[in-house]
N, C-alpha and C. Protein backbone atom coordinates (compact mmCIF):
# COMPACT_ATOMS: atom_id res chain seq x y z
N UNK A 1 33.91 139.08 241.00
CA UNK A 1 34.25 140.22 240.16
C UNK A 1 33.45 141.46 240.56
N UNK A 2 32.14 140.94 241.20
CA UNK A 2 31.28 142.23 241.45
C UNK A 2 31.96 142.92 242.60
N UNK A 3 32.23 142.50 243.76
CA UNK A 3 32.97 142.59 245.12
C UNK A 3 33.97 143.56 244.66
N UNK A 4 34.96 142.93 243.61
CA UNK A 4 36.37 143.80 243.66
C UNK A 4 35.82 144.93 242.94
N UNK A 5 35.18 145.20 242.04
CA UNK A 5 34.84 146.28 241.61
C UNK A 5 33.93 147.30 242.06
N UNK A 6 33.02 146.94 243.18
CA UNK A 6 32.62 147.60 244.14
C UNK A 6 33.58 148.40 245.59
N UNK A 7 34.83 147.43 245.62
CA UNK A 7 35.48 147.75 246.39
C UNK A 7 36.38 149.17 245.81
N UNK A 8 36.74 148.91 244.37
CA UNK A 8 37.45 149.49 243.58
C UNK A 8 36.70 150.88 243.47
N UNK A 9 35.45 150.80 243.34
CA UNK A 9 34.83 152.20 243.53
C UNK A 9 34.66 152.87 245.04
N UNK A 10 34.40 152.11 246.04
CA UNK A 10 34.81 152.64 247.06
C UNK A 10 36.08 153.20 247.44
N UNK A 11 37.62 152.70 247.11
CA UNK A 11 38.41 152.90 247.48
C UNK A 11 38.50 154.44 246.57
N UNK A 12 38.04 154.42 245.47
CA UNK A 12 38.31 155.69 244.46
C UNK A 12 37.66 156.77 244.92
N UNK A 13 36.12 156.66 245.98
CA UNK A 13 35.54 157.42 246.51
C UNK A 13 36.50 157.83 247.94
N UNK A 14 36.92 157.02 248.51
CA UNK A 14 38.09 157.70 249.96
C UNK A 14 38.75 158.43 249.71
N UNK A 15 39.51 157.82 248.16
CA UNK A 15 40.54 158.85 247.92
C UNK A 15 40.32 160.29 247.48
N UNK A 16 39.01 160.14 246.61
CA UNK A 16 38.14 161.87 246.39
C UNK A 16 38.17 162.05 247.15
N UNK A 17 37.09 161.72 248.74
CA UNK A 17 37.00 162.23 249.65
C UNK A 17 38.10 162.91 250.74
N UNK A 18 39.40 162.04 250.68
CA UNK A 18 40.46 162.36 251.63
C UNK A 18 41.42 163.47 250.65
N UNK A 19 41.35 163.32 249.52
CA UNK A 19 41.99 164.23 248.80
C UNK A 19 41.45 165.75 248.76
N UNK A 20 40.07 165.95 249.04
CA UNK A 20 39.45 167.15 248.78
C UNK A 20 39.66 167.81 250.31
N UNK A 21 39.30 166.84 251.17
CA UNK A 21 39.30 167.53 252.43
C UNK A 21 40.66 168.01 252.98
N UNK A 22 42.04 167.54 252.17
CA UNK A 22 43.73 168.10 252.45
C UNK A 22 43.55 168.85 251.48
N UNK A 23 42.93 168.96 250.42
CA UNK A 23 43.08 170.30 249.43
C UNK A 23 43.19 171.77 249.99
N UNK A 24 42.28 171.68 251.00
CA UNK A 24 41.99 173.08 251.64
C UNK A 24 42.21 173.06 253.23
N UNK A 25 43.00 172.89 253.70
CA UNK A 25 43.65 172.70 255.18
C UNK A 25 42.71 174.62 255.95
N UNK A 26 43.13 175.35 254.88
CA UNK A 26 43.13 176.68 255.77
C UNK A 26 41.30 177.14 256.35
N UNK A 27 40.55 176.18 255.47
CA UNK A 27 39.31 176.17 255.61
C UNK A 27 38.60 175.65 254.24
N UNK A 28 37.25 176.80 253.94
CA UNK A 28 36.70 176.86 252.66
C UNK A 28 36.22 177.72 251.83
N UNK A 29 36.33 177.62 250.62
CA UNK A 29 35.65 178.63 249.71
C UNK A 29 34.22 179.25 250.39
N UNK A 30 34.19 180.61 250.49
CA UNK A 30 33.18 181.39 251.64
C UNK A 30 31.70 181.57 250.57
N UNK A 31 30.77 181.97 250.87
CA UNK A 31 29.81 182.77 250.14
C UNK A 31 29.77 183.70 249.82
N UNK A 32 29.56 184.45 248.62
CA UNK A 32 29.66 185.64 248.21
C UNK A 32 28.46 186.29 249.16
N UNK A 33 27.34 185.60 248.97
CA UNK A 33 26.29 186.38 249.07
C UNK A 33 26.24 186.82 250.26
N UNK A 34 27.15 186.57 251.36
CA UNK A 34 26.73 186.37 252.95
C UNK A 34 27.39 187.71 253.37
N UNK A 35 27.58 188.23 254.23
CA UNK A 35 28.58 189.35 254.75
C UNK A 35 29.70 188.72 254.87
N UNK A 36 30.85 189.91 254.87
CA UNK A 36 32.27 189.07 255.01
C UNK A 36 33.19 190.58 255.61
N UNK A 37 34.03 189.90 256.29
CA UNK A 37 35.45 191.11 256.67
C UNK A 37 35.91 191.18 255.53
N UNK A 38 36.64 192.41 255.09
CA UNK A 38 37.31 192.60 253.91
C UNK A 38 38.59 192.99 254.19
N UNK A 39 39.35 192.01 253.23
CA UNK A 39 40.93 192.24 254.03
C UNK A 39 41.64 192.77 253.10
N UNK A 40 42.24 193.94 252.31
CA UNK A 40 43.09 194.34 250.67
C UNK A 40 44.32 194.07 251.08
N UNK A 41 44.86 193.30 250.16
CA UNK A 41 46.16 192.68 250.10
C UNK A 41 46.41 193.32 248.57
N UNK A 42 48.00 193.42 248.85
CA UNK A 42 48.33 194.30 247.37
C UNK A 42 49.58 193.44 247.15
N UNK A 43 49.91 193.61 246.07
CA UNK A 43 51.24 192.60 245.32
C UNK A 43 51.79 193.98 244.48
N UNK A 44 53.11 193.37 244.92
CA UNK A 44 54.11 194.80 244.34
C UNK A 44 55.25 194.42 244.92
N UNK A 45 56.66 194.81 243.67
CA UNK A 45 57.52 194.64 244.47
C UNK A 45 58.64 195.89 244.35
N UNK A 46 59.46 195.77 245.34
CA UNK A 46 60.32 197.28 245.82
C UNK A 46 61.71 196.80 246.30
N UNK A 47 62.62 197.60 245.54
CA UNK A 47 63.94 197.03 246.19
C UNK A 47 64.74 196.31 246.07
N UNK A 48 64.43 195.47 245.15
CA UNK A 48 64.61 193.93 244.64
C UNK A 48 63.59 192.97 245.59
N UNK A 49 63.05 193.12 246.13
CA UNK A 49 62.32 192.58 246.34
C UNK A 49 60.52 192.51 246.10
N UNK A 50 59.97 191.44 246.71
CA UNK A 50 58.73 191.16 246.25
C UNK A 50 57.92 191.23 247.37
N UNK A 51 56.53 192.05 247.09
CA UNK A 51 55.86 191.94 249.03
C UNK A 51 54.55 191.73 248.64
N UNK A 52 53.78 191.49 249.62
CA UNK A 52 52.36 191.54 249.65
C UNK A 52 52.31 192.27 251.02
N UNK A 53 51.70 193.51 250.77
CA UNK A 53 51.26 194.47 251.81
C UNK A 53 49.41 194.52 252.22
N UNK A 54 49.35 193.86 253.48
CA UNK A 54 50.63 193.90 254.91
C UNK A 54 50.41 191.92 254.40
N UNK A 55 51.70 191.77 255.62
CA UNK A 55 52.01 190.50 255.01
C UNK A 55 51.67 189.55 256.33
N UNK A 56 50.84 190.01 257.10
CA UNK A 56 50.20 189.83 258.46
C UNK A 56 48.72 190.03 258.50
N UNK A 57 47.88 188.84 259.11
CA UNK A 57 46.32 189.20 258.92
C UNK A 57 45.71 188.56 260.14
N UNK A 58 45.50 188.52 260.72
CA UNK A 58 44.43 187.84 262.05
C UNK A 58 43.39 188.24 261.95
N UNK A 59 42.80 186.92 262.29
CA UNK A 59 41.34 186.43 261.40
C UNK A 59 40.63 185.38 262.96
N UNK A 60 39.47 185.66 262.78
CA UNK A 60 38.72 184.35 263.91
C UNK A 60 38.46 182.99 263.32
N UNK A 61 38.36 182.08 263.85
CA UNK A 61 37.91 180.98 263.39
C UNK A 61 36.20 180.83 263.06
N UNK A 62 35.96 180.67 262.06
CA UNK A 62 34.70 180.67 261.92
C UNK A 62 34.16 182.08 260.82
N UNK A 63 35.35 182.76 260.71
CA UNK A 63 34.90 183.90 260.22
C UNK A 63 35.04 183.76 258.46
N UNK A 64 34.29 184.88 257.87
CA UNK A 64 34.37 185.11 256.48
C UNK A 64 34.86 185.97 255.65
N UNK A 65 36.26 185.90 255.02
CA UNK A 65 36.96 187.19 254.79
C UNK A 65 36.60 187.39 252.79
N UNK A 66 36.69 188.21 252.64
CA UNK A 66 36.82 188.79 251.47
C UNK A 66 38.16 189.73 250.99
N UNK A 67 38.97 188.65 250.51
CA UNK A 67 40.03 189.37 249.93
C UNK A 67 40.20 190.00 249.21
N UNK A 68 40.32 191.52 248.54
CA UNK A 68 40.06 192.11 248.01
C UNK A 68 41.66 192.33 247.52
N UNK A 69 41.93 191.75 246.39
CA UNK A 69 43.36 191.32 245.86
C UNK A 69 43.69 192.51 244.55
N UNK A 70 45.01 192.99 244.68
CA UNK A 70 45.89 194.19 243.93
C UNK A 70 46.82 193.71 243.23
N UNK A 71 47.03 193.68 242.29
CA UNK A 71 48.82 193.36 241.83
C UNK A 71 49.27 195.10 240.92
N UNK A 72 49.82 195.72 242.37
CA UNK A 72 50.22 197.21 241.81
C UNK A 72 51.79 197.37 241.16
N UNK A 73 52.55 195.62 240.91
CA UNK A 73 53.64 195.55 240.13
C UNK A 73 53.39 195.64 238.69
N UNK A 74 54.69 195.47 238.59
CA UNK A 74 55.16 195.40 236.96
C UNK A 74 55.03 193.83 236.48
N UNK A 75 54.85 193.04 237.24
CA UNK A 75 55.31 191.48 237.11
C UNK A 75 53.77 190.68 237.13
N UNK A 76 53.56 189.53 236.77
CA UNK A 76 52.02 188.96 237.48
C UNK A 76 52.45 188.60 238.68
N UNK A 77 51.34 187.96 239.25
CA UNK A 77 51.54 187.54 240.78
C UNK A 77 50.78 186.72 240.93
N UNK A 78 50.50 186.03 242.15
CA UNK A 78 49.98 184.91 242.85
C UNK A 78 49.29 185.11 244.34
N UNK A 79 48.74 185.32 244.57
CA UNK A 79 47.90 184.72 245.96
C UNK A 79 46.80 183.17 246.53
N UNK A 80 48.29 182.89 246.67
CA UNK A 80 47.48 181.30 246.85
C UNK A 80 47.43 180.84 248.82
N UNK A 81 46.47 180.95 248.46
CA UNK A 81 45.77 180.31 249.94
C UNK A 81 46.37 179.09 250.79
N UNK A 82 47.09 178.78 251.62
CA UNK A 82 47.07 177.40 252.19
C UNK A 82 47.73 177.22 253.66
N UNK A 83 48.42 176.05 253.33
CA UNK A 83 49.48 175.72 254.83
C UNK A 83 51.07 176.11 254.48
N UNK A 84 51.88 176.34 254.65
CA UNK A 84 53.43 176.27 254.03
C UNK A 84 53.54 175.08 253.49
N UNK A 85 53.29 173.54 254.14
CA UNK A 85 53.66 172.33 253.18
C UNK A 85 52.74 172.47 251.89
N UNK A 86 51.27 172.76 251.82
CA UNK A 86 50.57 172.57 250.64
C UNK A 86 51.48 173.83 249.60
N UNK A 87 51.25 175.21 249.71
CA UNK A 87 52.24 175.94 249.14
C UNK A 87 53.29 175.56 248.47
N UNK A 88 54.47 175.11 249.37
CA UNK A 88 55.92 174.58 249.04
C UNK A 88 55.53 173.40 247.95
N UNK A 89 54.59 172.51 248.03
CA UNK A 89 54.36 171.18 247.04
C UNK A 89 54.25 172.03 245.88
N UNK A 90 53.28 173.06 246.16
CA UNK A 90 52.72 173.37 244.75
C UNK A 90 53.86 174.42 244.09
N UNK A 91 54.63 175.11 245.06
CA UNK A 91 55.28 175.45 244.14
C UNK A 91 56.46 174.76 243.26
N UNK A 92 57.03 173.41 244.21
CA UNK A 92 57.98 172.57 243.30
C UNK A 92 56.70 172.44 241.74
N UNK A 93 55.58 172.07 241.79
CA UNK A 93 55.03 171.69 240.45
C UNK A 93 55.07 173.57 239.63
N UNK A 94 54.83 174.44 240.39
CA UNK A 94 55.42 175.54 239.48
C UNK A 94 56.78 176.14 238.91
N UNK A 95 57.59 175.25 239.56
CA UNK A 95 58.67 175.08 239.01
C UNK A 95 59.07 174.62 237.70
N UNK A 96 58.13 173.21 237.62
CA UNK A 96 58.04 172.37 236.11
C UNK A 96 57.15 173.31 235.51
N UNK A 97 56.30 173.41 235.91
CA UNK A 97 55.28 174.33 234.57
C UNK A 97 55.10 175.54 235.05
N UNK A 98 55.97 176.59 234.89
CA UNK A 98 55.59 178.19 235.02
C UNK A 98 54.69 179.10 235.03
N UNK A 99 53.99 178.74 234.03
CA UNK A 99 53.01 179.41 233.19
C UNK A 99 51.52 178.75 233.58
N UNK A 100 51.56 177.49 234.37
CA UNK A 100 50.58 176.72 235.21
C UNK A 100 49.35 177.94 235.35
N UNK A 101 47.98 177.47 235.06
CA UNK A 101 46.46 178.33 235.06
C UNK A 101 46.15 177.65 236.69
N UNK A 102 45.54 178.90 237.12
CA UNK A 102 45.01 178.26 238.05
C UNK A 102 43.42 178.51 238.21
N UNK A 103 42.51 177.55 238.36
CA UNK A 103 41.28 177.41 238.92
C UNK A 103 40.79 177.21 239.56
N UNK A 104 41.16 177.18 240.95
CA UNK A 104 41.06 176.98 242.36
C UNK A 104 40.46 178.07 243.38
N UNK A 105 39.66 177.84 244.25
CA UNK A 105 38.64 179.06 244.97
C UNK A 105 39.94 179.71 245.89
N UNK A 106 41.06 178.84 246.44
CA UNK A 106 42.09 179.36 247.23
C UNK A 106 43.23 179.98 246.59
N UNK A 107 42.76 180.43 245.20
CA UNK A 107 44.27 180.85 244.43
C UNK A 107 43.48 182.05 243.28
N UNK A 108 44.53 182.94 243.07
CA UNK A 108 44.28 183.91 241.90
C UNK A 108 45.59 184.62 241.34
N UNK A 109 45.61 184.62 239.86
CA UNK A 109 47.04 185.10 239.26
C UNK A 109 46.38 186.42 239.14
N UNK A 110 47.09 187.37 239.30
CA UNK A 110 46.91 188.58 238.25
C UNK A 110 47.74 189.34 237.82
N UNK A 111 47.43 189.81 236.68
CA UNK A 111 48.41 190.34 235.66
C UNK A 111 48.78 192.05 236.37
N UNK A 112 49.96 192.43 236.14
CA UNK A 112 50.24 194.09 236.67
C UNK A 112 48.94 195.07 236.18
N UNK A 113 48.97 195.57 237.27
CA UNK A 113 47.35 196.45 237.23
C UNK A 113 46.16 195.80 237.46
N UNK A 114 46.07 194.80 237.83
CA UNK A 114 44.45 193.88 237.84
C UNK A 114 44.44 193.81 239.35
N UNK A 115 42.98 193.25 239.47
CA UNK A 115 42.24 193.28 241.04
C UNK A 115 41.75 192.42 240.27
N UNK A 116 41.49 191.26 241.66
CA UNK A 116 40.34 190.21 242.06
C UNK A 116 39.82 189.87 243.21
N UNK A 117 39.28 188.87 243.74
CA UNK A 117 39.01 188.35 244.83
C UNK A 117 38.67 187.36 245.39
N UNK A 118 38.73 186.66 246.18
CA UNK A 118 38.44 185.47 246.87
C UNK A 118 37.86 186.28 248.27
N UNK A 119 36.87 185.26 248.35
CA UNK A 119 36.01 185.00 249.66
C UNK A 119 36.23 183.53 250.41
N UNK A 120 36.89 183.52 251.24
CA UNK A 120 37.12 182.50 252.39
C UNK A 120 36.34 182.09 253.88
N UNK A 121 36.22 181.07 253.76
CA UNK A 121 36.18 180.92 255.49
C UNK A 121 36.68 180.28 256.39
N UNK A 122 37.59 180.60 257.21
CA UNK A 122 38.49 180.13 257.86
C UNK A 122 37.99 179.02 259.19
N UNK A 123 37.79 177.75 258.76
CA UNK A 123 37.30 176.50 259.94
C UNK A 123 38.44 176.05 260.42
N UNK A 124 39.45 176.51 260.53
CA UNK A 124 40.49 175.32 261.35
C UNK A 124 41.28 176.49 262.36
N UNK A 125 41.83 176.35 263.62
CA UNK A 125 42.43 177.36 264.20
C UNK A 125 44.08 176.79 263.91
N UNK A 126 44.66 178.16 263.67
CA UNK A 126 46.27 178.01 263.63
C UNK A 126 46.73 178.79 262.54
N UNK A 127 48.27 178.31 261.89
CA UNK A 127 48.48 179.48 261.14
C UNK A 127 48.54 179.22 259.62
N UNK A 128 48.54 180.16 258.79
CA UNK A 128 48.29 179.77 257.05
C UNK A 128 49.37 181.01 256.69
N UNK A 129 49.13 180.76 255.62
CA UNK A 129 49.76 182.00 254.50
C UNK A 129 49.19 181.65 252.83
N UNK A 130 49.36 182.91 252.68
CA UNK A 130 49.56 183.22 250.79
C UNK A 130 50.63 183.66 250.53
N UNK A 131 51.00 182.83 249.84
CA UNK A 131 52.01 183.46 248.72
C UNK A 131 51.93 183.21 247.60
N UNK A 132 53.35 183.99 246.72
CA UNK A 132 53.07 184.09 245.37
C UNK A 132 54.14 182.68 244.43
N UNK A 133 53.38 181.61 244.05
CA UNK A 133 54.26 181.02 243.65
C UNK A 133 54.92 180.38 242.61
N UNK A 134 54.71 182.05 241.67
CA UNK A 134 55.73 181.93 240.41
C UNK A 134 56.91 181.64 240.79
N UNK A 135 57.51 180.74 240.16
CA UNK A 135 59.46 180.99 240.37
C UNK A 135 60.22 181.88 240.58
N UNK A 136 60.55 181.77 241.57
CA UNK A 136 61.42 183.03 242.26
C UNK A 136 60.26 184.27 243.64
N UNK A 137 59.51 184.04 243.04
CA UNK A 137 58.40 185.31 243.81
C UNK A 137 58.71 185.32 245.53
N UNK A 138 58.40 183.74 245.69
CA UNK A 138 57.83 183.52 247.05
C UNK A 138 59.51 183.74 248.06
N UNK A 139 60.39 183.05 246.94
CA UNK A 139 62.27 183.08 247.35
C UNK A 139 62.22 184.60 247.18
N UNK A 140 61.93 185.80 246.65
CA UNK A 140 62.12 187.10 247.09
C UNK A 140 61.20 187.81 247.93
N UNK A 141 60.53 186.87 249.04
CA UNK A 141 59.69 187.33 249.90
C UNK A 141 58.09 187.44 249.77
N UNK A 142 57.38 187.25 249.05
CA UNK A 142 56.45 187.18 248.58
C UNK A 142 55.42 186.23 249.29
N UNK A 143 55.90 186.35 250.93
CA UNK A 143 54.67 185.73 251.62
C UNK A 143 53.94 186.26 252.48
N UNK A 144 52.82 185.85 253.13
CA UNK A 144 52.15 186.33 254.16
C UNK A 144 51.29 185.54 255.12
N UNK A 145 51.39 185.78 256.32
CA UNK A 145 50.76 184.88 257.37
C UNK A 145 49.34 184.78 257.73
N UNK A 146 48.47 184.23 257.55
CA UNK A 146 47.41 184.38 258.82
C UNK A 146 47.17 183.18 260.02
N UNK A 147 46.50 184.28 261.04
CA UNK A 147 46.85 183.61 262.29
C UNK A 147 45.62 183.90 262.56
N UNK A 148 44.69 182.14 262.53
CA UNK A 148 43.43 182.07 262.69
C UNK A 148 43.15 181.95 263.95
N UNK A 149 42.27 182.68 265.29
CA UNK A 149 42.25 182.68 266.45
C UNK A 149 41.36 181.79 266.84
């Protein structure tokens, strides 16, 4: 009985462990305190459509950005950090729950007129994006690339 329940806590520790380390594919939550590139990304939309300006960012590997985040719409918004598959998952679950809080170092809602920010650091080379993934946002364009060198 001792065995299986030792095993049982190990296996629960892999899965923390393997679960945290796919949480954040694009890297990790950065240090405030450290220096960082500062990148302003703005949320707004025009046209019928939805943008985050500019919707293009190249970044080094290894480096530390400070996003310095806008929502200059009428609507809230989303800037969530990741890969397109992690994104796309999470937005089918924003599909079921709309109104979903988020508390995550790779994500921030904000309401029309608000600023926030995230500080990142980008450890993996290749490509990511943010988008916004209220229902409907990201389907009216509401994405953006980075292309970690």
């Amino acid at each position: 009985m001792k065995n299986l329940r030792q095993a049982g806590i190990a296996a629960i520790g892999i899965l923390l462990v393997s679960a945290s380390a796919q949480a954040y594919t694009a890297g990790e939550p950065g240090d405030a305190t450290k220096p960082a590139r500062i990148a302003q990304v703005t949320m707004t939309e025009a046209e019928g459509k939805m943008l985050f300006l500019p919707n293009r960012i190249e970044i080094k590997k290894d480096e530390q950005v400070k996003f310095m985040l806008r929502n200059n719409g009428e609507l809230d918004h989303e800037f969530i950090l990741g890969t397109t598959a992690e994104n796309l998952k999470h937005a089918e679950s924003m599909k079921k729950n709309p109104d979903m809080e988020h508390d995550d170092p790779n994500g921030r809602r904000l309401a029309p007129k608000k600023t926030d920010q995230i500080v990142w650091r980008f450890t993996q080379v290749g490509e990511f994006e943010y988008s916004c993934l209220i229902p409907g946002h990201r389907e009216a364009g509401m994405i953006g690339t980075i292309v970690v060198k």
